[in-house]
Protein backbone atom coordinates (compact mmCIF):
# COMPACT_ATOMS: atom_id res chain seq x y z
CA UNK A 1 -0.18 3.83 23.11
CA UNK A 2 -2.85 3.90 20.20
CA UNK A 3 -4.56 -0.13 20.25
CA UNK A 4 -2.12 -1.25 22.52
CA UNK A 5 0.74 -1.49 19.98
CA UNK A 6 4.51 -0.05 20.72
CA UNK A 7 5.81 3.41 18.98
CA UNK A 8 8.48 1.71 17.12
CA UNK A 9 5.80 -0.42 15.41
CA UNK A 10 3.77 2.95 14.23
CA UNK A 11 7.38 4.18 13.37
CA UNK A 12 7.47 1.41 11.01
CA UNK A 13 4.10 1.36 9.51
CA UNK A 14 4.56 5.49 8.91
CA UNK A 15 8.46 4.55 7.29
CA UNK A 16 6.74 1.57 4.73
CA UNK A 17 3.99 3.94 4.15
CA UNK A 18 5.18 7.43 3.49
CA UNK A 19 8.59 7.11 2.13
CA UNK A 20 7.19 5.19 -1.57
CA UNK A 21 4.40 7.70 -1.78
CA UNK A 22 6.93 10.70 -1.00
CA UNK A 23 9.18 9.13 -3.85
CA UNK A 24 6.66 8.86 -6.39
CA UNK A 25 5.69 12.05 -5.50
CA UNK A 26 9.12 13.37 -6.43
CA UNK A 27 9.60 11.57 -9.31
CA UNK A 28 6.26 13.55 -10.68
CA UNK A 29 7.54 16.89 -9.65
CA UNK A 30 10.92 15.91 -11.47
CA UNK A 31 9.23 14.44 -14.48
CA UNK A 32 6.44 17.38 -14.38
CA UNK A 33 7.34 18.91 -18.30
CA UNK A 34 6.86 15.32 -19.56
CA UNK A 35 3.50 14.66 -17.73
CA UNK A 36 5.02 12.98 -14.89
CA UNK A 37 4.81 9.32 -14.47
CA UNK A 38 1.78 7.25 -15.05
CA UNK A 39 -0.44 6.38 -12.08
CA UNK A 40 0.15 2.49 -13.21
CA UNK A 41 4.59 3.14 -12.87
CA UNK A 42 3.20 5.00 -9.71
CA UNK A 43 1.30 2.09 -8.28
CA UNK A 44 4.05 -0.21 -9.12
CA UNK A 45 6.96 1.83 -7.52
CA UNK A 46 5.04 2.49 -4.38
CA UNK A 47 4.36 -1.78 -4.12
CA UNK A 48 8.04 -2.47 -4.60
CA UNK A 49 9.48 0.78 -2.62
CA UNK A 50 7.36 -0.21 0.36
CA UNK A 51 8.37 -4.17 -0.23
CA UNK A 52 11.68 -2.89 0.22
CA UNK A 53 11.50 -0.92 2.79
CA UNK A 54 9.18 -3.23 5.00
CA UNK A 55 12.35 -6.00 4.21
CA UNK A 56 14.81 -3.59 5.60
CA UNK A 57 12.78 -3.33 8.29
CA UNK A 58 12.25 -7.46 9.15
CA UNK A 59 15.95 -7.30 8.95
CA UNK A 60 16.62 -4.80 11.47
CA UNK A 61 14.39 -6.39 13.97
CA UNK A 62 16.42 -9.49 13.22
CA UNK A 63 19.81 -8.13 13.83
CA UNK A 64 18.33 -7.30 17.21
């Protein structure tokens, strides 16, 4: 595997990474007649989205 590091690791980093931009991303196509959102609501949904997801994450590898 890519640097020596396990698929369900680049699972992970691709799951934190692409489902907050993917939601932000819909949120703009929804919110398209009123200009969308703002890229500074963007910035702050994508931190928190991918905070939550990477603690859902920590607590899966925990349960196992």
């Amino acid at each position: 595997m890519l640097l020596g590091l396990d698929e369900s690791i680049w699972k992970m980093i691709l799951l934190v990474l692409v489902l907050p931009v993917l939601t932000v991303g819909a949120l703009n196509v929804i919110y398209r007649k009123r200009g969308g959102i703002s890229q500074g609501w963007g910035g702050v949904l994508v931190v928190a989205l991918a905070g939550i997801v990477g603690v859902l994450v920590i607590l899966d590898k925990v349960r196992l």
